[in-house]
PDB file of N, CA and C in Angstrom:
ATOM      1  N   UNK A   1     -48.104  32.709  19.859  1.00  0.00           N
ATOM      2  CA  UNK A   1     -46.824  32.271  20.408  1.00  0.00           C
ATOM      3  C   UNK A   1     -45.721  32.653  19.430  1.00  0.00           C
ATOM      4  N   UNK A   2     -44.676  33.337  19.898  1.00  0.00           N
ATOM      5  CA  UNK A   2     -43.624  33.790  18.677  1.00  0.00           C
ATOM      6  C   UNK A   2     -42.989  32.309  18.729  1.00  0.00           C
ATOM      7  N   UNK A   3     -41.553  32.539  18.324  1.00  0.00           N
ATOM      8  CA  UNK A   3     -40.635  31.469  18.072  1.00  0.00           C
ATOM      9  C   UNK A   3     -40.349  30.509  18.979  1.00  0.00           C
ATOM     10  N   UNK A   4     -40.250  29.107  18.516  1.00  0.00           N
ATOM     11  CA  UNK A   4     -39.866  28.552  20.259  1.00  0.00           C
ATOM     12  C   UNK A   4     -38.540  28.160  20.427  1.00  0.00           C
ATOM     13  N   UNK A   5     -37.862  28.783  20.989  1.00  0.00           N
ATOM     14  CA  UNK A   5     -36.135  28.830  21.483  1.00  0.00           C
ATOM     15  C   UNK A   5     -36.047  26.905  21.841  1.00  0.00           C
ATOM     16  N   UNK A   6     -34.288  26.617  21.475  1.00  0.00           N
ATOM     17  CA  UNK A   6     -34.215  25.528  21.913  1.00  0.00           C
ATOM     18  C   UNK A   6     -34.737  25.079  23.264  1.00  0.00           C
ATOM     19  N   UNK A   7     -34.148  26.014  23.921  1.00  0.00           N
ATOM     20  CA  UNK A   7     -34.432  25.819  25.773  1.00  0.00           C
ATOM     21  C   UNK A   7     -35.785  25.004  25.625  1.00  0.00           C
ATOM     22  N   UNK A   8     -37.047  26.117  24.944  1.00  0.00           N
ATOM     23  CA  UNK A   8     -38.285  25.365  25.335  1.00  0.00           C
ATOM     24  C   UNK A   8     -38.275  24.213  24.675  1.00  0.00           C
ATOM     25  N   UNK A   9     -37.637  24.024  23.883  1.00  0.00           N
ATOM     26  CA  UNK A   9     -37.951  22.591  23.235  1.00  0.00           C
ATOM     27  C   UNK A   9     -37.585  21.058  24.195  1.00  0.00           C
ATOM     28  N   UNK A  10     -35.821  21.921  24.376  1.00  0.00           N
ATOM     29  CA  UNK A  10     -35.632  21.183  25.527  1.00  0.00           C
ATOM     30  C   UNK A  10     -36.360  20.712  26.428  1.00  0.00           C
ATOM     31  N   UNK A  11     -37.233  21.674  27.368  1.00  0.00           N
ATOM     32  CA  UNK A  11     -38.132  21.144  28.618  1.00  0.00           C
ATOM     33  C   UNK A  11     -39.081  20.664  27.751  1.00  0.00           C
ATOM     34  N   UNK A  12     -40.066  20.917  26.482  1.00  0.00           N
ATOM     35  CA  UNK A  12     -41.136  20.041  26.365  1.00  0.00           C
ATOM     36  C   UNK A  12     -40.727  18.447  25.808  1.00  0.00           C
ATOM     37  N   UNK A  13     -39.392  18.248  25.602  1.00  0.00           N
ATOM     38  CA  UNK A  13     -39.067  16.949  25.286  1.00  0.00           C
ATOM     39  C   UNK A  13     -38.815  16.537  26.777  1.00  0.00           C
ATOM     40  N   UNK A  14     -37.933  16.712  27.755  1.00  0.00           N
ATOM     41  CA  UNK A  14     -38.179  16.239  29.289  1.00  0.00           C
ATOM     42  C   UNK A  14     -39.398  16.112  29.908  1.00  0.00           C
ATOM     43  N   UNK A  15     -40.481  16.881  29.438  1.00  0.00           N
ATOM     44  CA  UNK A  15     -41.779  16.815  30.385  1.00  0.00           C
ATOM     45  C   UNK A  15     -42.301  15.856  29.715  1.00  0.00           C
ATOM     46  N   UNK A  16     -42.395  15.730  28.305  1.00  0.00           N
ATOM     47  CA  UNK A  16     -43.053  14.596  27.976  1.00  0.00           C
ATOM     48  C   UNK A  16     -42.277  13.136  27.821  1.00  0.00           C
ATOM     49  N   UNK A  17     -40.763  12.547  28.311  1.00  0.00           N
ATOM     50  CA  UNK A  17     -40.345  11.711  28.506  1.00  0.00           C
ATOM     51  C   UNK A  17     -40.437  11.524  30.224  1.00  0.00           C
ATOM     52  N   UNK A  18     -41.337  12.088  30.616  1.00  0.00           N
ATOM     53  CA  UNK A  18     -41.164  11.925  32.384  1.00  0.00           C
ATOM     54  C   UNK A  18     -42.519  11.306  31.936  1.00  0.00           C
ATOM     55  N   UNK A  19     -43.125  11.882  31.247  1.00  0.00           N
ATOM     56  CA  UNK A  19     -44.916  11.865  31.519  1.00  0.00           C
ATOM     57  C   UNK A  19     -44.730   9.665  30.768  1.00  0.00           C
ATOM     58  N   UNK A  20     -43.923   9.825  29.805  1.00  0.00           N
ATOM     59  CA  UNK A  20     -43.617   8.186  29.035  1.00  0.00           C
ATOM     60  C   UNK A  20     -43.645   7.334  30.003  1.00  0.00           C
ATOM     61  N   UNK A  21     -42.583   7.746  30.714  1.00  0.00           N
ATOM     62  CA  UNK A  21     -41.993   6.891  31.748  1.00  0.00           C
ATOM     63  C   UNK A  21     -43.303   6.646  32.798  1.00  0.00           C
ATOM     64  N   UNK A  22     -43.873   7.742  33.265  1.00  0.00           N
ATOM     65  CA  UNK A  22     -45.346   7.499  33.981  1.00  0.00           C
ATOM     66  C   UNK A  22     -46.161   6.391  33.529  1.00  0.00           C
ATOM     67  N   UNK A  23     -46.369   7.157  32.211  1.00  0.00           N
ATOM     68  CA  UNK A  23     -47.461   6.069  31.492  1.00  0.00           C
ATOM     69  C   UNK A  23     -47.049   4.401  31.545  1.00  0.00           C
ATOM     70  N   UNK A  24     -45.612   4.490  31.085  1.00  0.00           N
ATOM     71  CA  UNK A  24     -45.059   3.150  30.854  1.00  0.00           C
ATOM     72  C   UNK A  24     -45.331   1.657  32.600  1.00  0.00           C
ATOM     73  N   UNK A  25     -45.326   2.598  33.105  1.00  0.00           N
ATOM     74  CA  UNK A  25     -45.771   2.167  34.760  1.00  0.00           C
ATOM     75  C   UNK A  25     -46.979   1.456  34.659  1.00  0.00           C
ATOM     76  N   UNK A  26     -47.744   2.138  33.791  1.00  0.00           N
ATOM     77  CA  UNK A  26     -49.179   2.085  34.583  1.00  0.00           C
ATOM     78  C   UNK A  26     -49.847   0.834  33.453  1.00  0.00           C
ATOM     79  N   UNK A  27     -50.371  -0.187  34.129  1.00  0.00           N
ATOM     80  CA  UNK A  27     -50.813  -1.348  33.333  1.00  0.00           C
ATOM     81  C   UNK A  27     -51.959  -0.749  31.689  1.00  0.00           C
ATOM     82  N   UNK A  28     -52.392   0.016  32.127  1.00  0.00           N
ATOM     83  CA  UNK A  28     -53.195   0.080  31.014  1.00  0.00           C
ATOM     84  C   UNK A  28     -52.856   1.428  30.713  1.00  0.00           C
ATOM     85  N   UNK A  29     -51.413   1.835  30.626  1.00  0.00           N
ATOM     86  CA  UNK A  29     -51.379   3.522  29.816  1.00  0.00           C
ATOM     87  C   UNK A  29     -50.479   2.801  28.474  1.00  0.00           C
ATOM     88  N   UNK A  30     -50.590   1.372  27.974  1.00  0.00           N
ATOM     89  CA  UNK A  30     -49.858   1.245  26.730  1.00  0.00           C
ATOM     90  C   UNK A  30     -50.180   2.536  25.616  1.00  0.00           C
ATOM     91  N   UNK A  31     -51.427   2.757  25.303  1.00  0.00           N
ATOM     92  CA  UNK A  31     -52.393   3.789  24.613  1.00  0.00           C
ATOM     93  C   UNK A  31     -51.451   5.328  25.039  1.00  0.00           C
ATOM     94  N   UNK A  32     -51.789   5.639  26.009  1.00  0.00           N
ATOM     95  CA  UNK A  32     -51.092   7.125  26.200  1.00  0.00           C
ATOM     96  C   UNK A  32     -49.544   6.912  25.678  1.00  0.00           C
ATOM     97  N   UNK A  33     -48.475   5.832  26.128  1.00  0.00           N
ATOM     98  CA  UNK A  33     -47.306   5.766  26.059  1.00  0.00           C
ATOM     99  C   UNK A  33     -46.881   5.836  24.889  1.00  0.00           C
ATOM    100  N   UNK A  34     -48.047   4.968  23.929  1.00  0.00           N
ATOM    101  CA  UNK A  34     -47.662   5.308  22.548  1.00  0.00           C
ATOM    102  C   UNK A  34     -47.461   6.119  21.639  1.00  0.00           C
ATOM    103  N   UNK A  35     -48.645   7.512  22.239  1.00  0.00           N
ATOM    104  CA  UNK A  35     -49.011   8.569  21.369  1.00  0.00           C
ATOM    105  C   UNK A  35     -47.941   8.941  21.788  1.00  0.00           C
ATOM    106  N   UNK A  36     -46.971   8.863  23.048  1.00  0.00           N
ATOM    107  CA  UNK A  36     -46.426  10.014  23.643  1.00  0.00           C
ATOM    108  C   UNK A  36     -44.780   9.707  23.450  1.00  0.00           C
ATOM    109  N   UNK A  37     -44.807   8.760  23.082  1.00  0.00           N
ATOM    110  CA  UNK A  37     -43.276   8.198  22.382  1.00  0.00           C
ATOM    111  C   UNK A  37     -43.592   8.247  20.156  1.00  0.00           C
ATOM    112  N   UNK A  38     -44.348   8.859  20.277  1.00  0.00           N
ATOM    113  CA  UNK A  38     -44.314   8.960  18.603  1.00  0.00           C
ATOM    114  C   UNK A  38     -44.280  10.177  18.505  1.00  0.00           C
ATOM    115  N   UNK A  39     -44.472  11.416  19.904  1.00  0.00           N
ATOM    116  CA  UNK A  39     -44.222  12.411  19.532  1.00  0.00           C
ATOM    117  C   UNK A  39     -43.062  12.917  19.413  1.00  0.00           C
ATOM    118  N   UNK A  40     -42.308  11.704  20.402  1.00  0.00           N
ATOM    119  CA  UNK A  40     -40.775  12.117  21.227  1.00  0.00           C
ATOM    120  C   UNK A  40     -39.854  11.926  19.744  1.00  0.00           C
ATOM    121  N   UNK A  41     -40.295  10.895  19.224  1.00  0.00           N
ATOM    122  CA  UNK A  41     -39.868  10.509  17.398  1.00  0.00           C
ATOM    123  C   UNK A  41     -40.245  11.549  16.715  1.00  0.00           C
ATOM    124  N   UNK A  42     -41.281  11.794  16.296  1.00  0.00           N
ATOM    125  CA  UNK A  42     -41.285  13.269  15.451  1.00  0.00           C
ATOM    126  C   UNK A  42     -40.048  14.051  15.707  1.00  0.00           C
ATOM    127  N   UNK A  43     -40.234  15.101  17.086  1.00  0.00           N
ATOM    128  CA  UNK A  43     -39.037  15.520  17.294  1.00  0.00           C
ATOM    129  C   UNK A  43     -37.686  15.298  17.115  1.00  0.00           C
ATOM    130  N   UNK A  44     -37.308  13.803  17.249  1.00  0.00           N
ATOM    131  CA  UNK A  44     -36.099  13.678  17.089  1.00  0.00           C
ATOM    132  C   UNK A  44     -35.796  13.191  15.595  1.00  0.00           C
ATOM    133  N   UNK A  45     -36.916  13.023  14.776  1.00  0.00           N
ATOM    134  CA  UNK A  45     -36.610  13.350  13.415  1.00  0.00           C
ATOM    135  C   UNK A  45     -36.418  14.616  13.053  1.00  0.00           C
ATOM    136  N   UNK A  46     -36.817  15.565  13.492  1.00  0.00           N
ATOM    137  CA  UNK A  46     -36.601  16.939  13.720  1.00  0.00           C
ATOM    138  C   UNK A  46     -37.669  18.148  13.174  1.00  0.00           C
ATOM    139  N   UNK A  47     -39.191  17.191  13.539  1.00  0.00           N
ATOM    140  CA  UNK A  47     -39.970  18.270  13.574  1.00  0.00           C
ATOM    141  C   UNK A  47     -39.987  19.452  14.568  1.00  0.00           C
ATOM    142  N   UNK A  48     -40.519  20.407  14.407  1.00  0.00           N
ATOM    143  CA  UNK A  48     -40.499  21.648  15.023  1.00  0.00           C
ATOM    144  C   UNK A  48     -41.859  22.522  14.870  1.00  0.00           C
ATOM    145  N   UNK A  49     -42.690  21.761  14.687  1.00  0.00           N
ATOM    146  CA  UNK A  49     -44.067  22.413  14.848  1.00  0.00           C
ATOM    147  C   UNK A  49     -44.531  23.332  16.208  1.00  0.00           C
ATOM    148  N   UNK A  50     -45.458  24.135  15.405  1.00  0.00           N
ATOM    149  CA  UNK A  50     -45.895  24.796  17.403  1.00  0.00           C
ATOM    150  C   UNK A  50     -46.584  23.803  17.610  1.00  0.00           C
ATOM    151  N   UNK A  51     -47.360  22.954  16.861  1.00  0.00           N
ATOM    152  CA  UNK A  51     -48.425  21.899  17.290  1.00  0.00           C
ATOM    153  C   UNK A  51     -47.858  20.841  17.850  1.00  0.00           C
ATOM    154  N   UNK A  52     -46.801  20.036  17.524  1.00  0.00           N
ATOM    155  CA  UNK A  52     -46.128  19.299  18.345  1.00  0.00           C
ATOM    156  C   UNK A  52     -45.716  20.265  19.897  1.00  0.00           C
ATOM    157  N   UNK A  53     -45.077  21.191  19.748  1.00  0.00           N
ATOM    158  CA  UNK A  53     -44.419  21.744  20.941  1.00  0.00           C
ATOM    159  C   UNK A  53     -45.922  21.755  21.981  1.00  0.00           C
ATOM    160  N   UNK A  54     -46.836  22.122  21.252  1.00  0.00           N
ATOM    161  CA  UNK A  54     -48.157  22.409  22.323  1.00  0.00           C
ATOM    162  C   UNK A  54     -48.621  20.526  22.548  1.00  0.00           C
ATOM    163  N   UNK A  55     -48.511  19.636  21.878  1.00  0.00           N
ATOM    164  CA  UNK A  55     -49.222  18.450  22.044  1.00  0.00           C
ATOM    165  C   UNK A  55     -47.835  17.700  23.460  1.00  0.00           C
ATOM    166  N   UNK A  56     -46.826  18.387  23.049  1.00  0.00           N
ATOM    167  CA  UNK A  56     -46.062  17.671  23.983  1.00  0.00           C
ATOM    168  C   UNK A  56     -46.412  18.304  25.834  1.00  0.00           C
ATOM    169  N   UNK A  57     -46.414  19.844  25.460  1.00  0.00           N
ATOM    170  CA  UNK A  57     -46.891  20.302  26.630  1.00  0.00           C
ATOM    171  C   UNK A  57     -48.061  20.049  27.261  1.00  0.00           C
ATOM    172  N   UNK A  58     -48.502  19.846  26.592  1.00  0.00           N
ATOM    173  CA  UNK A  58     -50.129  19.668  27.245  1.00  0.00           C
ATOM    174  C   UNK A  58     -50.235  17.990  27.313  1.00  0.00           C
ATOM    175  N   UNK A  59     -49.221  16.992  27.589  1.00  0.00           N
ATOM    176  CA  UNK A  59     -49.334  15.801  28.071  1.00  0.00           C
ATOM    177  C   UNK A  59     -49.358  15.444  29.819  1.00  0.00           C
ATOM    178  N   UNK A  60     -50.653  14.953  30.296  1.00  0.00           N
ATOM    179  CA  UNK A  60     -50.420  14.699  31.441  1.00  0.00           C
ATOM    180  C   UNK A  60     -51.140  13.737  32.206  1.00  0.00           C
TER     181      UNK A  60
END
């Protein structure tokens, strides 16, 4: 994977605050919601890993 442009960062922070909001619904996704709001924090501390960018994409 070369560089990842804001844009993509952009959509993998929306796909994985849609996927939060899912989880947050669902009586027993406390577990998923968590991993998936500590990633949304990484980021907005301002990691930029490909491994974050791929852990956010691949949430579903």
């Amino acid at each position: 994977m070369s560089e990842i442009t804001q844009q993509q960062w952009s959509e993998a922070v929306r796909h994985a605050k849609y996927y939060l909001g899912l989880y947050k619904e669902i009586p027993t996704g406390f577990f998923g919601a968590a991993f998936i709001n500590r990633m949304i924090i990484r980021y907005e501390a301002g990691e930029r890993t490909k491994e974050l960018y791929q852990d956010m994409m691949d949430v579903e």
